[in-house]
PDB file of N, CA and C in Angstrom:
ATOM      1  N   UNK A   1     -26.727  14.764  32.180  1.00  0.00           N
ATOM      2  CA  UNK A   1     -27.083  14.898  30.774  1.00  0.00           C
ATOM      3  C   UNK A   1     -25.919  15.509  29.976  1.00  0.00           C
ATOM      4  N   UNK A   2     -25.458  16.287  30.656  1.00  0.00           N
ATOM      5  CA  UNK A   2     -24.293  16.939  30.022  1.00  0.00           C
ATOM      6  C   UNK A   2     -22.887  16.213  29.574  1.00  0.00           C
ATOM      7  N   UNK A   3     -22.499  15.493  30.429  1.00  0.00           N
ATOM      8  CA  UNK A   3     -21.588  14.418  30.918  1.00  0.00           C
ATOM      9  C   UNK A   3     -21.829  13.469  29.735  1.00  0.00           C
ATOM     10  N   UNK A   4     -23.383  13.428  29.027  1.00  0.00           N
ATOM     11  CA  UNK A   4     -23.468  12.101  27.920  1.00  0.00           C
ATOM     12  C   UNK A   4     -23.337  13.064  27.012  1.00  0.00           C
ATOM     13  N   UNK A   5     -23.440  13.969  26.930  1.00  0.00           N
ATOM     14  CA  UNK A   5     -23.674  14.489  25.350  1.00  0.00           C
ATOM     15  C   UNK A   5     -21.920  15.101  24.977  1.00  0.00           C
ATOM     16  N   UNK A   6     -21.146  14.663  26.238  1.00  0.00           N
ATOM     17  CA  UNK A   6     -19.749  14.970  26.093  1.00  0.00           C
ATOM     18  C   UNK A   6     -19.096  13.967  25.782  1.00  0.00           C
ATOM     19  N   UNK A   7     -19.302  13.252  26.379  1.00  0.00           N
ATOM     20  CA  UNK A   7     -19.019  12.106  25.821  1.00  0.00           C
ATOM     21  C   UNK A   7     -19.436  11.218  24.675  1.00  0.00           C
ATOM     22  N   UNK A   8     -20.730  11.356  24.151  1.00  0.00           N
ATOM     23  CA  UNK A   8     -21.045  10.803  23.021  1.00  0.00           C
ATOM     24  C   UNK A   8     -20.327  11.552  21.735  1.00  0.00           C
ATOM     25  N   UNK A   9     -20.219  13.467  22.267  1.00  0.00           N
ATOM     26  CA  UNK A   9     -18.882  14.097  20.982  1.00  0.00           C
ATOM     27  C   UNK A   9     -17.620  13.128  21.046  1.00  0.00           C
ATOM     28  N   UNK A  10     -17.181  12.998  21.918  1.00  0.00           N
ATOM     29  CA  UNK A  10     -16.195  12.275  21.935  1.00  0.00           C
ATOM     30  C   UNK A  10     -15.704  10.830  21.465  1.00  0.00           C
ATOM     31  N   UNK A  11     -16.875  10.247  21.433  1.00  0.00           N
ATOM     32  CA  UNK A  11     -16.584   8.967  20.804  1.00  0.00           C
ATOM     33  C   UNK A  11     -16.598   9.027  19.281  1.00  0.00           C
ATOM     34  N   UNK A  12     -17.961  10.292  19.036  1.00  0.00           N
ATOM     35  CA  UNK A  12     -17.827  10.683  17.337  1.00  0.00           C
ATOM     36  C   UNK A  12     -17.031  10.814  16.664  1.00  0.00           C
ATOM     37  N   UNK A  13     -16.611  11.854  17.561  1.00  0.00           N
ATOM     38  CA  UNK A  13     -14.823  12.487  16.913  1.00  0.00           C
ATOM     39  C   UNK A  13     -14.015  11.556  16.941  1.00  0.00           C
ATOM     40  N   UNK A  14     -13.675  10.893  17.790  1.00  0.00           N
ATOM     41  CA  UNK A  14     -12.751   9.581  17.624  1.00  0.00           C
ATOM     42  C   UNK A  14     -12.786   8.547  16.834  1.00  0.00           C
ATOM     43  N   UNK A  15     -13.720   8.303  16.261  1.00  0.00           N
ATOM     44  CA  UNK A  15     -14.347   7.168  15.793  1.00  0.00           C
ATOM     45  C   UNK A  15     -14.355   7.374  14.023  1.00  0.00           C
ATOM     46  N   UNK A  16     -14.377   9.229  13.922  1.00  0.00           N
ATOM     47  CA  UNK A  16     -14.410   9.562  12.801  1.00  0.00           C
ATOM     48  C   UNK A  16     -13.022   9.812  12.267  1.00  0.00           C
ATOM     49  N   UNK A  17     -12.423  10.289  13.088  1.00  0.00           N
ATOM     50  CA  UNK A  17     -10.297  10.256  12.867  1.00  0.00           C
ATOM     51  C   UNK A  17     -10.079   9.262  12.515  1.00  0.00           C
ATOM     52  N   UNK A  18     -10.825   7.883  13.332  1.00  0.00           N
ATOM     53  CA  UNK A  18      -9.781   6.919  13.100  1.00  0.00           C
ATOM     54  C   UNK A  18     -10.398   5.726  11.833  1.00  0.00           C
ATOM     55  N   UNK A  19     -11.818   6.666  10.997  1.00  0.00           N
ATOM     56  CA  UNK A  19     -12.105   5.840  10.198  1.00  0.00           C
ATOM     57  C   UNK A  19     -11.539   7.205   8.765  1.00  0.00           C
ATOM     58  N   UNK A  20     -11.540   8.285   9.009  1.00  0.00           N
ATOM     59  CA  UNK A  20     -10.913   9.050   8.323  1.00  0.00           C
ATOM     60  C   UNK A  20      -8.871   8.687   7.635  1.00  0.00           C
ATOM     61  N   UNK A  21      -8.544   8.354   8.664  1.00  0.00           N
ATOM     62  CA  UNK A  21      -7.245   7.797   8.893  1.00  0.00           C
ATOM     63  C   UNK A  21      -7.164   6.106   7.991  1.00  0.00           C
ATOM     64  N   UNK A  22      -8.064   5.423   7.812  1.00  0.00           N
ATOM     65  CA  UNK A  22      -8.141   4.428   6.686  1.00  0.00           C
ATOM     66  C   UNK A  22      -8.237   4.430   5.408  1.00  0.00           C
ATOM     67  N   UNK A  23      -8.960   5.979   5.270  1.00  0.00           N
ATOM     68  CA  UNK A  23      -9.669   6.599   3.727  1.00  0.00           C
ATOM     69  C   UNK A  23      -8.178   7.125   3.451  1.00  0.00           C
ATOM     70  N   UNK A  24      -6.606   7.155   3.857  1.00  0.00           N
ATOM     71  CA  UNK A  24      -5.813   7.844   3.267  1.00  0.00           C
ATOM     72  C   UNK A  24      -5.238   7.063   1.996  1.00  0.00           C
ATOM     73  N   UNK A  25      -4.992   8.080   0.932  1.00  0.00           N
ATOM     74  CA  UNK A  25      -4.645   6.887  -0.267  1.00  0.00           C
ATOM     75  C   UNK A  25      -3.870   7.873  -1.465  1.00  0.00           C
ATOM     76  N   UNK A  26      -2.541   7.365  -1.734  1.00  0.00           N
ATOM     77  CA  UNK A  26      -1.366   8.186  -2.506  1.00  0.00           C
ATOM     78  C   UNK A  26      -1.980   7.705  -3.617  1.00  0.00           C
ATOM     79  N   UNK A  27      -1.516   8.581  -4.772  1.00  0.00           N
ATOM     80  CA  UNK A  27      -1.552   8.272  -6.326  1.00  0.00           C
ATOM     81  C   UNK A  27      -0.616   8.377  -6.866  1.00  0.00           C
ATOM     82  N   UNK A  28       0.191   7.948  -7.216  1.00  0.00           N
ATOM     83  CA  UNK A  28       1.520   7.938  -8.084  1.00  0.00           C
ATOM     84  C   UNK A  28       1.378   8.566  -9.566  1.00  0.00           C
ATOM     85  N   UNK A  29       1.500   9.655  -9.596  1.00  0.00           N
ATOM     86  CA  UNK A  29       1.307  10.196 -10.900  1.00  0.00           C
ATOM     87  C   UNK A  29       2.609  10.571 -11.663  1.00  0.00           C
ATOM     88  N   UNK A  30       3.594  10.737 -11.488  1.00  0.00           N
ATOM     89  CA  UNK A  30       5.214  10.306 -11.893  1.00  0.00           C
ATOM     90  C   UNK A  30       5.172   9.306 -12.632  1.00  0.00           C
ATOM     91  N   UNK A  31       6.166   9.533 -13.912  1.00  0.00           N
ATOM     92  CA  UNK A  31       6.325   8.621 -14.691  1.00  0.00           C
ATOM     93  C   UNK A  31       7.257   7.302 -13.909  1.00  0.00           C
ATOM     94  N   UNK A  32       7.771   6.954 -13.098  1.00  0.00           N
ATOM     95  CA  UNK A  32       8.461   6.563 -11.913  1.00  0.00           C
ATOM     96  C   UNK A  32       7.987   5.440 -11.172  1.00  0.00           C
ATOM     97  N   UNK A  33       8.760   4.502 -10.844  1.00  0.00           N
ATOM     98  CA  UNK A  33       8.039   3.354  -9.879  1.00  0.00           C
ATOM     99  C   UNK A  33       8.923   3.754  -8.654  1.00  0.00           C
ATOM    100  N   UNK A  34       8.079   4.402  -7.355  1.00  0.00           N
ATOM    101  CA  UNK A  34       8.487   4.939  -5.997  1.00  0.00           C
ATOM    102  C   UNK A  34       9.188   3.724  -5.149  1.00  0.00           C
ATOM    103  N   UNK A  35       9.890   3.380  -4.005  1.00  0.00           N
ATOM    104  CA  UNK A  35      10.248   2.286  -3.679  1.00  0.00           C
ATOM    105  C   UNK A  35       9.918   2.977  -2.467  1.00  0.00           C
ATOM    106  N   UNK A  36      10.523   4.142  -2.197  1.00  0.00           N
ATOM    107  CA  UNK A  36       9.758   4.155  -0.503  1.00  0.00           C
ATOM    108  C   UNK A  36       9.161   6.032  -0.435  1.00  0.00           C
ATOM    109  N   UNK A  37       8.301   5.932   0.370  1.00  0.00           N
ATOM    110  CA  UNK A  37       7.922   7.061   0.523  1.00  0.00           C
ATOM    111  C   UNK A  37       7.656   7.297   1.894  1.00  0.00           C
ATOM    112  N   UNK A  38       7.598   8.653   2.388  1.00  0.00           N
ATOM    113  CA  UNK A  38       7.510   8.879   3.354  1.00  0.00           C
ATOM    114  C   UNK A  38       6.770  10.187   3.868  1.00  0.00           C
ATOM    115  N   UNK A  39       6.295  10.535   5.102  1.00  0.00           N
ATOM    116  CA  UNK A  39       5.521  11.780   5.567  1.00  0.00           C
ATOM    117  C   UNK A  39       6.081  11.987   7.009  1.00  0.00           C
ATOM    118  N   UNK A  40       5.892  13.659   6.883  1.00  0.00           N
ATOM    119  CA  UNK A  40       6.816  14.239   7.966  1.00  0.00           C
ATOM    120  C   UNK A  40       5.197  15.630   8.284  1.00  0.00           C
ATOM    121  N   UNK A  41       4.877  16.038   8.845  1.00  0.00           N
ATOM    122  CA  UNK A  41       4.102  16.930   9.552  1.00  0.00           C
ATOM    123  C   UNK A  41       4.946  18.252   8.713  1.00  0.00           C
ATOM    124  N   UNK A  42       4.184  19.430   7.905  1.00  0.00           N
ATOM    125  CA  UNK A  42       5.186  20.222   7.517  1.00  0.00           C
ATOM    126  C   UNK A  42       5.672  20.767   8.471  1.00  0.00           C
ATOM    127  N   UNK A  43       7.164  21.114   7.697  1.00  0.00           N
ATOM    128  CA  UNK A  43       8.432  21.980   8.994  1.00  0.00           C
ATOM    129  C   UNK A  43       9.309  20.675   9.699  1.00  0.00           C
ATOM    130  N   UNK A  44       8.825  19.831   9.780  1.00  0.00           N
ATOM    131  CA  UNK A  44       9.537  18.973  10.928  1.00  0.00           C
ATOM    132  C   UNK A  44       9.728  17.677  10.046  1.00  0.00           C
ATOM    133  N   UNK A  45      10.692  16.832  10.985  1.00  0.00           N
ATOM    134  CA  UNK A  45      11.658  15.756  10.473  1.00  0.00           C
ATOM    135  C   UNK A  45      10.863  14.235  11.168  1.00  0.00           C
ATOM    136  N   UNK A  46       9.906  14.079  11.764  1.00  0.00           N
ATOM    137  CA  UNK A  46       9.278  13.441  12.173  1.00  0.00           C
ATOM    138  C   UNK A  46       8.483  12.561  11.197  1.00  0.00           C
ATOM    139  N   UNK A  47       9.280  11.596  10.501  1.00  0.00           N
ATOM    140  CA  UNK A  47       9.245  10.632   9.106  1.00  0.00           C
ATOM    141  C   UNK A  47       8.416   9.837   9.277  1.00  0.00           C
ATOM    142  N   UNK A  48       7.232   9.336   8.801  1.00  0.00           N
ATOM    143  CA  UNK A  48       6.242   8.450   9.097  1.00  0.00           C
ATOM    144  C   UNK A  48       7.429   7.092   8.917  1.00  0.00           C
ATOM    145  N   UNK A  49       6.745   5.212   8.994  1.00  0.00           N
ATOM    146  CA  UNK A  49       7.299   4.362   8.060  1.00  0.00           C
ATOM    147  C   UNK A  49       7.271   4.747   6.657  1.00  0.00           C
ATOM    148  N   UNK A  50       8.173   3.682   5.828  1.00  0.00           N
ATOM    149  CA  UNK A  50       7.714   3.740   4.939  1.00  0.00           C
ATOM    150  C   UNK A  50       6.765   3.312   4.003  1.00  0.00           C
ATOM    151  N   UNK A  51       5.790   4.220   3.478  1.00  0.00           N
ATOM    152  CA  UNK A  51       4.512   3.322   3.037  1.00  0.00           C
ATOM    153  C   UNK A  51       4.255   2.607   2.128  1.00  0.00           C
ATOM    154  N   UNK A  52       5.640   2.617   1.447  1.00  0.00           N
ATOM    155  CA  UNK A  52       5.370   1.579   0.331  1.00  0.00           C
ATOM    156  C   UNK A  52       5.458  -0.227   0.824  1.00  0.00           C
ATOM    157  N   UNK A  53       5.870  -0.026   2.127  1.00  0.00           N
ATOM    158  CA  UNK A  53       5.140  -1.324   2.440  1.00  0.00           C
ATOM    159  C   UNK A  53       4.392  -1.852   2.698  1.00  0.00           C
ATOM    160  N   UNK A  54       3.466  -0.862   2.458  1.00  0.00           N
ATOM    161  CA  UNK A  54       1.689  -0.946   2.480  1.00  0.00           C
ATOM    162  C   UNK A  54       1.458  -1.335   1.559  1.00  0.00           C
ATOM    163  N   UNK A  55       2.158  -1.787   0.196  1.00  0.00           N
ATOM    164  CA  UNK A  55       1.549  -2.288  -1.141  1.00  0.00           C
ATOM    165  C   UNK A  55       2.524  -3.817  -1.284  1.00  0.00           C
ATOM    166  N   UNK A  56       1.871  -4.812  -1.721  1.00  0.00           N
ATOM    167  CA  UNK A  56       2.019  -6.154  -1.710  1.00  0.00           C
ATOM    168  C   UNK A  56       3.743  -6.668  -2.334  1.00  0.00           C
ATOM    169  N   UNK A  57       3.841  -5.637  -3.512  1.00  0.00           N
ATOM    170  CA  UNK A  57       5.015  -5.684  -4.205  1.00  0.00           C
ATOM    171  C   UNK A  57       6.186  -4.718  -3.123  1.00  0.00           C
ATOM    172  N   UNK A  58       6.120  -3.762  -2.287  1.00  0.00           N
ATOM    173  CA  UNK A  58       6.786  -2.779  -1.729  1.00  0.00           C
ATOM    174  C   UNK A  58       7.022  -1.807  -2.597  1.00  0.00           C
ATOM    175  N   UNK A  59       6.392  -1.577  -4.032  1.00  0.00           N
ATOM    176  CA  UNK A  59       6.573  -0.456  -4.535  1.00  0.00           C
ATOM    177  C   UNK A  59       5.454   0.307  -4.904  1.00  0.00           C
ATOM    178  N   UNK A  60       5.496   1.451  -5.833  1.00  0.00           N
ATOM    179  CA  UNK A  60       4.069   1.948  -5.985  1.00  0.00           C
ATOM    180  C   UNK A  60       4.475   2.325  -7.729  1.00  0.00           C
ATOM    181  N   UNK A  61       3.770   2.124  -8.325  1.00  0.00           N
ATOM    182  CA  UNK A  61       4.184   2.098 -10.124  1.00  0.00           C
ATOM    183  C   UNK A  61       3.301   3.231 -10.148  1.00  0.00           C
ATOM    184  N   UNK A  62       3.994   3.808 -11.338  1.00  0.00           N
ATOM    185  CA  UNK A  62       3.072   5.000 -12.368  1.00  0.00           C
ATOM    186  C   UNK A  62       1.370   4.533 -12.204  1.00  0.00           C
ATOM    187  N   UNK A  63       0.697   5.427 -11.910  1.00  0.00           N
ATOM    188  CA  UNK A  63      -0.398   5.309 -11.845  1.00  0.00           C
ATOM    189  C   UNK A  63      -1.346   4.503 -10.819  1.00  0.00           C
ATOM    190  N   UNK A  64      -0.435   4.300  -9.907  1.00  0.00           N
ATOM    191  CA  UNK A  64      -0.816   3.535  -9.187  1.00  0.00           C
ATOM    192  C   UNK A  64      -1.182   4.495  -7.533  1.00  0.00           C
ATOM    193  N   UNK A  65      -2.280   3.380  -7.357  1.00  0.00           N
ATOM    194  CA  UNK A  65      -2.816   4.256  -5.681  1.00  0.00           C
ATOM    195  C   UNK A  65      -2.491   3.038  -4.590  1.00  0.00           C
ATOM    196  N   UNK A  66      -1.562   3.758  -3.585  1.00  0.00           N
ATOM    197  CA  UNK A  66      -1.281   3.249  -1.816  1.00  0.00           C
ATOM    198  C   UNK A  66      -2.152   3.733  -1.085  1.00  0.00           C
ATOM    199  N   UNK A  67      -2.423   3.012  -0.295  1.00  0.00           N
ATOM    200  CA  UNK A  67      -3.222   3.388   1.014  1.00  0.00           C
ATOM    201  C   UNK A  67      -1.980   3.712   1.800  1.00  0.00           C
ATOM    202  N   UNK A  68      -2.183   4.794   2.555  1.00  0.00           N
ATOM    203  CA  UNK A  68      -1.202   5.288   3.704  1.00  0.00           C
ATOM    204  C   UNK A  68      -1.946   4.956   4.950  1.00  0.00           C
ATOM    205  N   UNK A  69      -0.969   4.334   5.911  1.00  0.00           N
ATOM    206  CA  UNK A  69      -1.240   4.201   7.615  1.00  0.00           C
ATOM    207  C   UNK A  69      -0.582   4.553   8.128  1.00  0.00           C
ATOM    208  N   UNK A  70      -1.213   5.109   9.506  1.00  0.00           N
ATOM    209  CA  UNK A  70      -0.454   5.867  10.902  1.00  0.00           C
ATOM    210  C   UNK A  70      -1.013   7.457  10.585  1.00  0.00           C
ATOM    211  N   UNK A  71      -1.267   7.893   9.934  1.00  0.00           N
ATOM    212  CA  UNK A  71      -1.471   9.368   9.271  1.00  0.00           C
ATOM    213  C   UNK A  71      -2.914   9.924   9.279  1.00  0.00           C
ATOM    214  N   UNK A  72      -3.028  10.975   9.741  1.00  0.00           N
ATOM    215  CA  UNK A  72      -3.887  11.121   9.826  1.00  0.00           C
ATOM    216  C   UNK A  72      -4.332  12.779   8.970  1.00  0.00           C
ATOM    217  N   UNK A  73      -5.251  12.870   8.517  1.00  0.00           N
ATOM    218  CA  UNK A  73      -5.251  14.299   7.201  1.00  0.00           C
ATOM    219  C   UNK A  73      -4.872  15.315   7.865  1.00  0.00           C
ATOM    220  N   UNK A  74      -4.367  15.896   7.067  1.00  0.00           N
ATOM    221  CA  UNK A  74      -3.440  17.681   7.475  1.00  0.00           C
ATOM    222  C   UNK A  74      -2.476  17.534   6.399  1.00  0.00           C
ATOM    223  N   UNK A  75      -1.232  18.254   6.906  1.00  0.00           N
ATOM    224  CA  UNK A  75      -0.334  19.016   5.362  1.00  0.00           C
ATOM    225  C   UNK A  75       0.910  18.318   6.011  1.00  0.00           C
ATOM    226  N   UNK A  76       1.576  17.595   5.295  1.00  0.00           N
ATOM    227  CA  UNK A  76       2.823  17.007   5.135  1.00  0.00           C
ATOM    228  C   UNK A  76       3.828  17.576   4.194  1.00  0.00           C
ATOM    229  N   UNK A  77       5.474  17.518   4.565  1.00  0.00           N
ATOM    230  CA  UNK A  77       6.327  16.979   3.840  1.00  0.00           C
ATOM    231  C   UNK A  77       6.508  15.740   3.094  1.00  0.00           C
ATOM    232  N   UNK A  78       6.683  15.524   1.972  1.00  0.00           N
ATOM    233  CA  UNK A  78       6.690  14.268   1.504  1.00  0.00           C
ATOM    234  C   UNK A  78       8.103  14.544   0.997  1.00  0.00           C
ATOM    235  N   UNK A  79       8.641  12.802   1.756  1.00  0.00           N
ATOM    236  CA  UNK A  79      10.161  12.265   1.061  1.00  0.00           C
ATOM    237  C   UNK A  79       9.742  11.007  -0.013  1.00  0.00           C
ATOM    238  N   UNK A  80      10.118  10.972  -1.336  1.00  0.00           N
ATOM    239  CA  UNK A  80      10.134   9.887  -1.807  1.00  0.00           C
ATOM    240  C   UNK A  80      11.341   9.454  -2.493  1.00  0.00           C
ATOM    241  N   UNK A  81      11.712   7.989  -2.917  1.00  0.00           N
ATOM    242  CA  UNK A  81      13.175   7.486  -3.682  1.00  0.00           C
ATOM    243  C   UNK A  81      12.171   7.144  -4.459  1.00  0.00           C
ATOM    244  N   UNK A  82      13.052   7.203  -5.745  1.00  0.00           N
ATOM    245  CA  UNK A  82      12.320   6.026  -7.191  1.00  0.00           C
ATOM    246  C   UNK A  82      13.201   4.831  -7.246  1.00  0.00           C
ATOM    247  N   UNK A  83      12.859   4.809  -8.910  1.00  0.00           N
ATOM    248  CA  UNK A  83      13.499   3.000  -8.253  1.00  0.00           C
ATOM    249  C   UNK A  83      15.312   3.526  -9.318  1.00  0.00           C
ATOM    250  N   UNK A  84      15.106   4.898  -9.475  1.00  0.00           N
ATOM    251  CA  UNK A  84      16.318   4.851 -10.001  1.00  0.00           C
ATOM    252  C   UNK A  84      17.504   5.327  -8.921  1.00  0.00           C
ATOM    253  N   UNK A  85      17.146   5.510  -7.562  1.00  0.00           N
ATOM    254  CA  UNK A  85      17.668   6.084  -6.454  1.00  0.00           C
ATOM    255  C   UNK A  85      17.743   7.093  -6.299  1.00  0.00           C
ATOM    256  N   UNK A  86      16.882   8.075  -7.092  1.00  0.00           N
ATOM    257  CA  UNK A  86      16.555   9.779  -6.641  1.00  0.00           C
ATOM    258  C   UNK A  86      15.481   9.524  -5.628  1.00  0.00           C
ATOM    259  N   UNK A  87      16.029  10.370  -4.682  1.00  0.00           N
ATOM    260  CA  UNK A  87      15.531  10.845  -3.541  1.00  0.00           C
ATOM    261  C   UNK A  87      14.830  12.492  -3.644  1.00  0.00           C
ATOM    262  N   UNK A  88      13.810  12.684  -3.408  1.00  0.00           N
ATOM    263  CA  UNK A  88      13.068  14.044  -3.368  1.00  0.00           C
ATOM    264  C   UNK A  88      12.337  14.229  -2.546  1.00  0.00           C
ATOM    265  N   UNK A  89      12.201  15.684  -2.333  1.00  0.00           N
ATOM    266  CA  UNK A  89      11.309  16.163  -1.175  1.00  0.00           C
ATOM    267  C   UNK A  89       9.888  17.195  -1.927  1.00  0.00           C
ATOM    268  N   UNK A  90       8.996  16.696  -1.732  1.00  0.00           N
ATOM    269  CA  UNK A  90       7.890  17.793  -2.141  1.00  0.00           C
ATOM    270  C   UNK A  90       7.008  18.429  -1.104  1.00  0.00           C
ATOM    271  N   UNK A  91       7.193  19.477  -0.456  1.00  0.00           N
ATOM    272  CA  UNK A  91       6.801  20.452   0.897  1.00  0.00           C
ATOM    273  C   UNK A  91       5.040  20.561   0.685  1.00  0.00           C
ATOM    274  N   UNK A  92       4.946  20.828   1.815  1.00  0.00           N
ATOM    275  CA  UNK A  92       3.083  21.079   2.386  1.00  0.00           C
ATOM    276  C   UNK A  92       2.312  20.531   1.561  1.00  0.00           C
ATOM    277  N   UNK A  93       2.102  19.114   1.093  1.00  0.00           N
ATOM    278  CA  UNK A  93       1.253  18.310   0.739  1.00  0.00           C
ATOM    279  C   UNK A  93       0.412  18.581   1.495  1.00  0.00           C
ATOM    280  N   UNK A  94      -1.478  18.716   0.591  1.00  0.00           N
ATOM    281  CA  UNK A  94      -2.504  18.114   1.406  1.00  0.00           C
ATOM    282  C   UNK A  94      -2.809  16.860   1.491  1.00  0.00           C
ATOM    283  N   UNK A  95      -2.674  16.345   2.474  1.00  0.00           N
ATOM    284  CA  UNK A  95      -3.660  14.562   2.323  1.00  0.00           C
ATOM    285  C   UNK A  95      -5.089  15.125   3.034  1.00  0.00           C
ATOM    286  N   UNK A  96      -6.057  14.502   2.255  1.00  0.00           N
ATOM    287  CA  UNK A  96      -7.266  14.563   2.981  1.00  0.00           C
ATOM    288  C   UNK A  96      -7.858  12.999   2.404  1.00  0.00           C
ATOM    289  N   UNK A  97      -9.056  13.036   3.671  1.00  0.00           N
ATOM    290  CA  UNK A  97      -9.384  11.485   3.729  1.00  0.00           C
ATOM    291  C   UNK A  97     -10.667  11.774   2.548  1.00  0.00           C
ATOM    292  N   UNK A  98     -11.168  10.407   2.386  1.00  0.00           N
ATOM    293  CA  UNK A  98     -12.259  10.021   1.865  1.00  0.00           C
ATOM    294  C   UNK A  98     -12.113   8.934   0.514  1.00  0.00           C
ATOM    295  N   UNK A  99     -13.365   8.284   0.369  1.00  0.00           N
ATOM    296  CA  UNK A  99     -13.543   7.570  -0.338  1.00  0.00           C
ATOM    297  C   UNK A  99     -12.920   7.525  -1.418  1.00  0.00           C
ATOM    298  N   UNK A 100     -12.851   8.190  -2.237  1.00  0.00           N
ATOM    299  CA  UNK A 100     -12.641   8.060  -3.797  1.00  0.00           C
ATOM    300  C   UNK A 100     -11.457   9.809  -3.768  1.00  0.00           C
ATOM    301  N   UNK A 101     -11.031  10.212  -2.897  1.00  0.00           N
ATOM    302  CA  UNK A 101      -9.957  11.161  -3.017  1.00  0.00           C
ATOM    303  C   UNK A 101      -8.382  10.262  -2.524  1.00  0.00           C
ATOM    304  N   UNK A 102      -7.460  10.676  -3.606  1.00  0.00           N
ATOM    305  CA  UNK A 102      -5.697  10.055  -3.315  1.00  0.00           C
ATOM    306  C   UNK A 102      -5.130  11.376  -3.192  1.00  0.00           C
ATOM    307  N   UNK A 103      -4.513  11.757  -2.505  1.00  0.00           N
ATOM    308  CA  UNK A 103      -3.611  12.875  -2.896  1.00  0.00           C
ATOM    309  C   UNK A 103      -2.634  12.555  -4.021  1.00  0.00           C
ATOM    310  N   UNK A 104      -1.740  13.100  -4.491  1.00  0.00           N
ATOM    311  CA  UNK A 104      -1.026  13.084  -5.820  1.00  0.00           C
ATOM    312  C   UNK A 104       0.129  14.002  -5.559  1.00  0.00           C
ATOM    313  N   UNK A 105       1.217  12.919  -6.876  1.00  0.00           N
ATOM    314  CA  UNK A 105       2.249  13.820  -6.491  1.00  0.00           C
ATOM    315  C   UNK A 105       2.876  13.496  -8.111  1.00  0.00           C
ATOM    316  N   UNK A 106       2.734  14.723  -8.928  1.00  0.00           N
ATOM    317  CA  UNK A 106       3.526  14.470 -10.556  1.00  0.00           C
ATOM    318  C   UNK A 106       5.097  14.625 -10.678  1.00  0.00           C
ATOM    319  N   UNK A 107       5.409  14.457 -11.731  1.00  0.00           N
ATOM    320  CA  UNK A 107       6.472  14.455 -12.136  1.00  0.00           C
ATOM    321  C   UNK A 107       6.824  16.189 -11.863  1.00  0.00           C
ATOM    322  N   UNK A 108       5.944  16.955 -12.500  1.00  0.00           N
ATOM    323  CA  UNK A 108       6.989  18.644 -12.345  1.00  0.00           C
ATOM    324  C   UNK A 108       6.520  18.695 -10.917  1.00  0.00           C
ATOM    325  N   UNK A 109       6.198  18.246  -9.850  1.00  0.00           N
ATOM    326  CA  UNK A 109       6.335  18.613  -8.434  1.00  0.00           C
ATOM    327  C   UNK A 109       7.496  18.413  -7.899  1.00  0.00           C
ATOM    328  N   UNK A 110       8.200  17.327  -8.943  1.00  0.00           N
ATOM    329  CA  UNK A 110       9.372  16.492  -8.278  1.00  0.00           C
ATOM    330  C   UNK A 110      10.769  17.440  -8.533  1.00  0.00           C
ATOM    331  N   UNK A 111      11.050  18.468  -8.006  1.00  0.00           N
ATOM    332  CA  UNK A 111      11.954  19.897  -8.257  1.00  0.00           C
ATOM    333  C   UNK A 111      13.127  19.654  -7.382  1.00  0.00           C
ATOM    334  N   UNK A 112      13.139  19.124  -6.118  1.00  0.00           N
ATOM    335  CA  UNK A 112      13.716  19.081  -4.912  1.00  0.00           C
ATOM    336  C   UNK A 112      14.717  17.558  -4.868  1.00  0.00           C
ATOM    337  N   UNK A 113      15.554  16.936  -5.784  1.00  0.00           N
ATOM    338  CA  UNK A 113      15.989  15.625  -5.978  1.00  0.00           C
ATOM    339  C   UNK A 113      17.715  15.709  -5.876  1.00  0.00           C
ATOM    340  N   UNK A 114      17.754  15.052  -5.106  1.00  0.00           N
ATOM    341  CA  UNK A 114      19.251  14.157  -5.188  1.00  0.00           C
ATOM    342  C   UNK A 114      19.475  12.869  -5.346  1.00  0.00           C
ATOM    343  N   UNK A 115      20.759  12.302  -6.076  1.00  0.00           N
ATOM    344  CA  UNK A 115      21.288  10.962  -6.081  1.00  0.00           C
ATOM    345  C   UNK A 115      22.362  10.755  -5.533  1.00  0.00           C
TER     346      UNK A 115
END
């Protein structure tokens, strides 16, 4: 009995990561059209792809929401380029999953830029 009720946590939990992990979704709130973006686990250099090839055009425009894959919710580094070739870093992002939540990233977050 024990053995099922360990295993039935287990399929829950799994089942819920990996439908949690679909609900991820950026918002582009920058006046800015992004060309690539990226996620790193905070502290570390461990760069997701880039997710703007998750959107049909490969970019993500002002106001616009990406679905992110491979990722799963917790606190990221975020790298992004625009389309003017600034490159920036914005530290300990939350992503969290769900329906109708994007994480976001504005223009005064964007502090951390080189060209």
């Amino acid at each position: 009995m024990r053995r099922k009720i360990i295993l039935a946590l287990l399929i829950s939990t799994v089942g819920s990561t990996a439908l949690a992990a679909k609900d991820l979704r950026f918002w582009n709130l920058t006046g800015v059209t992004i060309s690539e973006l990226y996620l790193a686990p905070t502290g570390t250099t461990s760069w997701s792809s880039n997710q703007c090839k998750n959107d049909k055009d490969g970019t993500v425009d002002p106001d616009e929401r990406l679905t992110i894959k491979g990722i799963t919710p917790g606190r990221y580094d975020v790298k992004l380029t625009d389309e003017h070739g600034r490159t920036c870093m914005v530290n300990n992002v939350e992503v969290k999953a769900g329906g109708a939540y994007a994480f976001s990233i504005s223009d005064k977050q964007l502090t951390h830029c080189t060209k």
